[in-house]
Protein backbone atom coordinates (compact mmCIF):
# COMPACT_ATOMS: atom_id res chain seq x y z
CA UNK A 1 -103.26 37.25 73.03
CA UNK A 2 -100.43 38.95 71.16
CA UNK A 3 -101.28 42.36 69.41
CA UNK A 4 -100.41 43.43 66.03
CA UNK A 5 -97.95 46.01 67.70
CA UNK A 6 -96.24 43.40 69.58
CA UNK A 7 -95.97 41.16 66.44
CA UNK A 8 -94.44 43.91 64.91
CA UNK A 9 -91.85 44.48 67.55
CA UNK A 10 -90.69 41.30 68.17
CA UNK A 11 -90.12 40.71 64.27
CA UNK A 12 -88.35 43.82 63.95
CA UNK A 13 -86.07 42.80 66.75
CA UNK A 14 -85.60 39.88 64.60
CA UNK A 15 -84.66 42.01 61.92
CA UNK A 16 -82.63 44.69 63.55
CA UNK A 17 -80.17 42.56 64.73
CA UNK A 18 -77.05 44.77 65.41
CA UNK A 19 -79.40 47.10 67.56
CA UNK A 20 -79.44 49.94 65.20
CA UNK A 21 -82.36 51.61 65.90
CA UNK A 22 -83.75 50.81 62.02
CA UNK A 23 -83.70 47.89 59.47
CA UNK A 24 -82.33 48.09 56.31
CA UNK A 25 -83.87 46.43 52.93
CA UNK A 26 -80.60 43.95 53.33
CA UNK A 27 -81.67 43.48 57.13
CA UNK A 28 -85.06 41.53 55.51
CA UNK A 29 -83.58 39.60 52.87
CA UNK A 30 -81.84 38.16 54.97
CA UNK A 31 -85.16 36.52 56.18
CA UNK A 32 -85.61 35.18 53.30
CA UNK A 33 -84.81 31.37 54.36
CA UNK A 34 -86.41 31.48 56.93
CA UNK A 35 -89.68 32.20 55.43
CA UNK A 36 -92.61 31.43 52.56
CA UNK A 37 -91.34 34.34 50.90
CA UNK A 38 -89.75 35.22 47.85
CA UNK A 39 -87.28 37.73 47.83
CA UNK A 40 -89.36 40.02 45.09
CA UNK A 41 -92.29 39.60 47.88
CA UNK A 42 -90.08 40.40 50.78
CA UNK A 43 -88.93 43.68 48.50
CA UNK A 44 -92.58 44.45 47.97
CA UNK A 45 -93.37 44.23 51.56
CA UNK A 46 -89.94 46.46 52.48
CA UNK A 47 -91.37 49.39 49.81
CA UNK A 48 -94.85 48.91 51.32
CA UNK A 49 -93.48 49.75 54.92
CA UNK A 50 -91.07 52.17 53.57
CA UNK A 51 -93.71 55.25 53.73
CA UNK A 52 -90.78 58.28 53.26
CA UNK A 53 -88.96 55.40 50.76
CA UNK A 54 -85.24 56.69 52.23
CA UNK A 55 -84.15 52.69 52.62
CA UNK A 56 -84.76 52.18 55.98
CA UNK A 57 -87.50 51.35 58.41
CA UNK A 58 -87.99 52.93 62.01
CA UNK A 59 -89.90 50.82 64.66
CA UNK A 60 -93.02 53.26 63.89
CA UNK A 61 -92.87 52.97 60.29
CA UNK A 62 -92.45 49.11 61.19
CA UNK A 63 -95.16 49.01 63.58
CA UNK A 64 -97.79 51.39 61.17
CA UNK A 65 -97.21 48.73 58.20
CA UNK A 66 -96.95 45.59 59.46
CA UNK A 67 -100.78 44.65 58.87
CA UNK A 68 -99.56 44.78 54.97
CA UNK A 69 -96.78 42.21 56.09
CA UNK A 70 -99.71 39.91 57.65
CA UNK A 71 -101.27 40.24 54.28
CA UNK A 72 -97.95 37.77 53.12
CA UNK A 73 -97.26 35.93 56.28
CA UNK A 74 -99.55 33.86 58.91
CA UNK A 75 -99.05 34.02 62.18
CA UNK A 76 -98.27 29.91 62.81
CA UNK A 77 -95.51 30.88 60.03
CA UNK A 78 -93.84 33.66 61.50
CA UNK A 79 -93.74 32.63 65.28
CA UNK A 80 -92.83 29.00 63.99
CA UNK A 81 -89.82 30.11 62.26
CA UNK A 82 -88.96 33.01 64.67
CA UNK A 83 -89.02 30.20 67.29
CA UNK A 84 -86.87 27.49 66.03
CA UNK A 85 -84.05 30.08 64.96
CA UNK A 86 -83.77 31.39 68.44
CA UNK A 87 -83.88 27.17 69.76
CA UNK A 88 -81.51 25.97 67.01
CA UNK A 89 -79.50 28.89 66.23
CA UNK A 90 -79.50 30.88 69.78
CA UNK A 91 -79.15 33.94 67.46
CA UNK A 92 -82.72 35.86 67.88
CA UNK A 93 -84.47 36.57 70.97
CA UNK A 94 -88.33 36.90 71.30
CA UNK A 95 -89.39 38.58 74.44
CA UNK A 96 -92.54 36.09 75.18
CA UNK A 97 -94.03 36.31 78.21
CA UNK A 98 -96.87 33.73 78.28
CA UNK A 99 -99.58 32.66 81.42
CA UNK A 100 -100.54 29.33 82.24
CA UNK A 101 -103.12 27.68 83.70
CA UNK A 102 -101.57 25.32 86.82
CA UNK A 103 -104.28 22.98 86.86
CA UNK A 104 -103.74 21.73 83.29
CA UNK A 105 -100.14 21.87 83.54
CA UNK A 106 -98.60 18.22 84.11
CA UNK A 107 -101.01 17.19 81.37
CA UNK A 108 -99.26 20.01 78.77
CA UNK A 109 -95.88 18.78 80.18
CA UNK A 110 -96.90 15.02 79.85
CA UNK A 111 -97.70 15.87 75.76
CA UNK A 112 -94.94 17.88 74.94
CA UNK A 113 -92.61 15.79 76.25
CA UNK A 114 -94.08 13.24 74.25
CA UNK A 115 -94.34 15.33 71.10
CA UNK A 116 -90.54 16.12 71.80
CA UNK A 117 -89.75 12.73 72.07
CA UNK A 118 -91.27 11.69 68.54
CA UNK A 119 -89.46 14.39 67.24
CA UNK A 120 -86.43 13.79 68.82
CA UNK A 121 -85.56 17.59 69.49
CA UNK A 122 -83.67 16.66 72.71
CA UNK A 123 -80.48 15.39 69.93
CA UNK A 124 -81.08 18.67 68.20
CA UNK A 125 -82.30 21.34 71.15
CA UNK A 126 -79.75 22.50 74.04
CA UNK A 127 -83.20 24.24 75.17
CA UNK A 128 -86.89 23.99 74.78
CA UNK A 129 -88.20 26.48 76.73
CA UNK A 130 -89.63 28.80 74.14
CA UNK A 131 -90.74 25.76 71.39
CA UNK A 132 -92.68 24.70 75.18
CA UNK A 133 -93.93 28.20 75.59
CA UNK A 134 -95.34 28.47 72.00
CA UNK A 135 -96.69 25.33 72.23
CA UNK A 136 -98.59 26.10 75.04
CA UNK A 137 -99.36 29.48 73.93
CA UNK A 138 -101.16 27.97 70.87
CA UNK A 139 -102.75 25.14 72.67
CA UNK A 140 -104.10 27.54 74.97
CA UNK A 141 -105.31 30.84 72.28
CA UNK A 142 -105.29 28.62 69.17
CA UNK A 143 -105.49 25.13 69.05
CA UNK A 144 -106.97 24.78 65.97
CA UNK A 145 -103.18 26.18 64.89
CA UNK A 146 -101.80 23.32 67.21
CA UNK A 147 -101.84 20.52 64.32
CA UNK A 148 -100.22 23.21 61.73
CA UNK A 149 -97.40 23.75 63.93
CA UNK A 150 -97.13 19.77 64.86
CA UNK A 151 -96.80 19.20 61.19
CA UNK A 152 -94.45 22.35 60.80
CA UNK A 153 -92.33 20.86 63.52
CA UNK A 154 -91.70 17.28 62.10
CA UNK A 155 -91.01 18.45 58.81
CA UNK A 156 -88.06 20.87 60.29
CA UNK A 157 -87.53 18.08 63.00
CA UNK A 158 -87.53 15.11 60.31
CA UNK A 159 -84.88 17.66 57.72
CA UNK A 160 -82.77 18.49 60.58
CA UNK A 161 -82.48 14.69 61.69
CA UNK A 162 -81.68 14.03 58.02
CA UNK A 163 -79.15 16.79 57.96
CA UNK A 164 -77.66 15.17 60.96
CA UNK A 165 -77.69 11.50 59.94
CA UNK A 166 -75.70 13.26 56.76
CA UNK A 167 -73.04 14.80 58.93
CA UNK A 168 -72.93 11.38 60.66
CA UNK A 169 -72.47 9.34 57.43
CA UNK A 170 -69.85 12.61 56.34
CA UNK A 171 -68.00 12.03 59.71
CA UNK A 172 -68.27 8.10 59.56
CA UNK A 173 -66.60 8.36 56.33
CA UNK A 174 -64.44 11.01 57.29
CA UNK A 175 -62.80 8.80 60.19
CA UNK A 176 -62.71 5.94 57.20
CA UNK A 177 -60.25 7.75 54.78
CA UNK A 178 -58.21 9.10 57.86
CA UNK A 179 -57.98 5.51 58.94
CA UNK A 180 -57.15 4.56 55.27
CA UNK A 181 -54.89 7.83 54.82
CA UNK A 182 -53.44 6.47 58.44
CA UNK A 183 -52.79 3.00 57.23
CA UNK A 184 -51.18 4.33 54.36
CA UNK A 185 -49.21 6.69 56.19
CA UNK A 186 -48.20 3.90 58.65
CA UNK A 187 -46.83 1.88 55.62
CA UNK A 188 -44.98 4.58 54.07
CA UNK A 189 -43.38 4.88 57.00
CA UNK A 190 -42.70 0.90 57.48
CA UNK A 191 -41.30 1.09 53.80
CA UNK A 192 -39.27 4.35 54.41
CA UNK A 193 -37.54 2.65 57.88
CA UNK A 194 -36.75 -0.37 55.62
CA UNK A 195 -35.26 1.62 52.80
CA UNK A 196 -33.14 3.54 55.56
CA UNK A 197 -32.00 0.65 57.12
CA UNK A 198 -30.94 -0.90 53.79
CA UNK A 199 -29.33 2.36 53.05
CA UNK A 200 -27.37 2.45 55.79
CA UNK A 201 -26.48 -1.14 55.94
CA UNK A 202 -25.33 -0.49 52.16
CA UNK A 203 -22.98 3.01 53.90
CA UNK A 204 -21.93 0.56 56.17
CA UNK A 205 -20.84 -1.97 53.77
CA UNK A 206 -19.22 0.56 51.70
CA UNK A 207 -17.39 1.67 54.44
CA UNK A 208 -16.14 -1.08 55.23
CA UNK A 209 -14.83 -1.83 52.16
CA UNK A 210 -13.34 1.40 52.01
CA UNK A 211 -12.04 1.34 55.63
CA UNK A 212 -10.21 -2.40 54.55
CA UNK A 213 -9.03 -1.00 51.13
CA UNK A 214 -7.33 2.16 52.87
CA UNK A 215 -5.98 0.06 56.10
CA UNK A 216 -4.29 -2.36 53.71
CA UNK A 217 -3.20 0.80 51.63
CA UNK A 218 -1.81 2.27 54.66
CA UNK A 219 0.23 -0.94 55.44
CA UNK A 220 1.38 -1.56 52.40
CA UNK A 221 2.95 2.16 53.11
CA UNK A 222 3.53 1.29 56.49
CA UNK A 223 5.77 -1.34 55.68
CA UNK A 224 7.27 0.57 52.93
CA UNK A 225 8.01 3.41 55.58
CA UNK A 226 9.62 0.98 57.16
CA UNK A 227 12.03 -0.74 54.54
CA UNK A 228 13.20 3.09 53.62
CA UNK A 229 14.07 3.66 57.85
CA UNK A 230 15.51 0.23 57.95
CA UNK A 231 17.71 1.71 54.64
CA UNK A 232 18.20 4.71 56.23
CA UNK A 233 19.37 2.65 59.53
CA UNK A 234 21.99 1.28 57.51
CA UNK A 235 23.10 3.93 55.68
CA UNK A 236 23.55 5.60 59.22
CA UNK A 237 25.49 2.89 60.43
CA UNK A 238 27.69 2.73 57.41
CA UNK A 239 28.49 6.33 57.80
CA UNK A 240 29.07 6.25 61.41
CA UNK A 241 31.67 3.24 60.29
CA UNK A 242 33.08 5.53 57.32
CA UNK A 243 33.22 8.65 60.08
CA UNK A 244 35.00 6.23 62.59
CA UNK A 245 37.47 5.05 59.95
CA UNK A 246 38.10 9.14 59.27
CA UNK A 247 38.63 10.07 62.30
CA UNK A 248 41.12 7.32 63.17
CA UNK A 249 42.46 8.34 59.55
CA UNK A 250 42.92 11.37 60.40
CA UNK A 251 44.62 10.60 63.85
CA UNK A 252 47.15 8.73 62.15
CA UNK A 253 47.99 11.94 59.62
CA UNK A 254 48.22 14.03 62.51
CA UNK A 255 50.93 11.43 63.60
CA UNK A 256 52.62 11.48 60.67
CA UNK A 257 52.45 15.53 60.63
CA UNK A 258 53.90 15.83 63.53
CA UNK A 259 56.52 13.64 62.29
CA UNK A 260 57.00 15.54 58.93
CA UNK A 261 56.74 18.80 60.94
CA UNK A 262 59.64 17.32 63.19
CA UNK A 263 61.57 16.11 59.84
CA UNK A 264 61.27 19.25 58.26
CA UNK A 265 62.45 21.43 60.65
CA UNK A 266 65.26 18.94 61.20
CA UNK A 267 65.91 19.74 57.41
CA UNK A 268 65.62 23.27 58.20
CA UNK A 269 68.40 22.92 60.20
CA UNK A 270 70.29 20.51 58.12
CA UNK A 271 69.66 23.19 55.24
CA UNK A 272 70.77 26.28 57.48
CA UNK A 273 73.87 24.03 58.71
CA UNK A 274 74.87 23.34 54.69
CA UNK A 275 73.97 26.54 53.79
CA UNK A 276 76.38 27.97 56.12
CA UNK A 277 79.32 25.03 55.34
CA UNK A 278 78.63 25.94 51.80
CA UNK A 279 79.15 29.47 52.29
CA UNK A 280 81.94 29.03 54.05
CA UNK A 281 83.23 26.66 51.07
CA UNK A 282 82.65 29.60 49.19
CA UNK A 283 84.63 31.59 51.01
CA UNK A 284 87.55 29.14 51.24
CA UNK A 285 87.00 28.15 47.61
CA UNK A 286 87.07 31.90 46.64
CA UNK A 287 90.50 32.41 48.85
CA UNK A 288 91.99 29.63 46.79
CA UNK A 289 91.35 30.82 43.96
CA UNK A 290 92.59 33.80 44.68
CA UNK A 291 95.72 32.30 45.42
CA UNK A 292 95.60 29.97 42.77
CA UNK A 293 95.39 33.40 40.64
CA UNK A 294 98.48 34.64 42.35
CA UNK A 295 100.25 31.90 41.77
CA UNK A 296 99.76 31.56 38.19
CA UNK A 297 100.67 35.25 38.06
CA UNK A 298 103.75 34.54 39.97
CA UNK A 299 104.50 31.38 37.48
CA UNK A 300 104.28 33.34 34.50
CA UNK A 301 106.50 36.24 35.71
């Protein structure tokens, strides 16, 4: 049979979760879903055990008040909720060392399998070992507490399987609206490749167009490129014929150069040879005179 003082350690344990050494007035609020308590009655039952009132509680202070805390809490009450927080939660742990009787054991096994299987704890539990050890415990010390904790069991049993079948429904529609948000997403997609590909056809089109109106411009400059170095071809070719015509041109007045250069210095000497006949006309003319002069002198004398 469990004492009061080992009642009181185990649900200070629960209590004093960080290991401090003490537990705080937050430390038992926090409790306060898990059991019949209000949190005014939890606060009463904190200043109760709270003998030097300096806000915390040491494990003799704990121990020294705890038959006030039975005063507010049964036994079935606290041992069933300690219990299924340490199954379900694997946050608290309950040092419970319990004795069994082997000759009544396949028999215990045989019913609390069966009484697991009604509930259905093996969907909920990853271990049963301490519900099976309280079970037994109270089946063994206090069986008139068995039915209690039965009943306690499928009502947290039956709300966790509700809770369950809720996050099934939640998940079941869940995968609905990401099928639905998928389905949508496919056909945004199949309506964004067909708006690309009309886009591009459309680039391509109007490239196209664009690529035929600038080849035809670039003939129509092509072939205007060409008319002007077909023009220029001729133009070349008529001044090749005018340089040609020139330079034989200019052959022939080089001929006739030569020949005036020969004519005039045949002139030259023409000139020189009259220049000198004339001078010596002069001469001869001047003599005559002279005589002339000498003769009409003469005549008159």
């Amino acid at each position: 049979e469990l004492t009061v003082w080992g009642k009181a350690h185990e649900f200070f344990q629960i209590c004093d979760l960080e290991g401090k050494g003490f537990v705080t007035r937050e430390d038992m609020q926090r409790l306060h879903p898990e059991l019949c308590l209000s949190l005014e009655e939890l606060e009463k039952v904190f200043v109760t055990l709270d003998a030097d009132g300096n806000g915390s509680l040491t494990p003799k202070e704990f121990t020294t008040g705890f038959s006030e805390f039975r005063k507010h809490v049964s036994c079935i009450e606290f041992y069933s909720c300690s219990i299924l927080f340490t199954s379900i939660k694997k946050h608290f742990i309950l040092p419970v060392h319990l004795t069994m009787h082997t000759g009544s054991q396949t028999d215990e096994e045989f019913h609390f399998s069966n009484l697991m299987d009604r509930l259905g704890a093996k969907m909920v539990l990853d271990d049963e070992s301490d519900m099976k050890q309280l079970w037994l415990q109270l089946r063994k010390d206090e069986p008139h507490l068995l039915s209690s904790f039965e009943e306690f069991l499928v009502r947290i049993f039956s709300q966790l399987q509700e809770a369950d079948n809720e996050k099934n429904e939640l998940e079941y529609a869940l995968k609905k609206k990401i099928a639905a948000y998928d389905e949508e997403i496919q056909h945004l997609y199949e309506e964004m490749e067909q708006q690309i590909q009309k886009e591009r056809e459309r680039f391509l089109l109007k490239n196209t167009e664009r690529f035929q109106s600038y080849s035809q411009e670039l003939e129509s400059k092509l072939l205007s490129k060409e008319e002007e170095v077909e023009q220029l071809v001729q133009n070349q070719k008529r001044l090749e014929q005018q340089c040609t015509e020139l330079l034989s041109g200019k052959e022939e007045t080089n001929v006739e150069n030569t020949k005036l250069k020969l004519t005039n210095q045949e002139l030259l000497r023409d000139l020189e040879r009259t220049s000198h006949e004339l001078s010596l006309a002069r001469q001869q003319l001047q003599v005559l005179h002279e005589e002339a002069s000498r003769l009409h002198e003469e005549k008159e004398m």
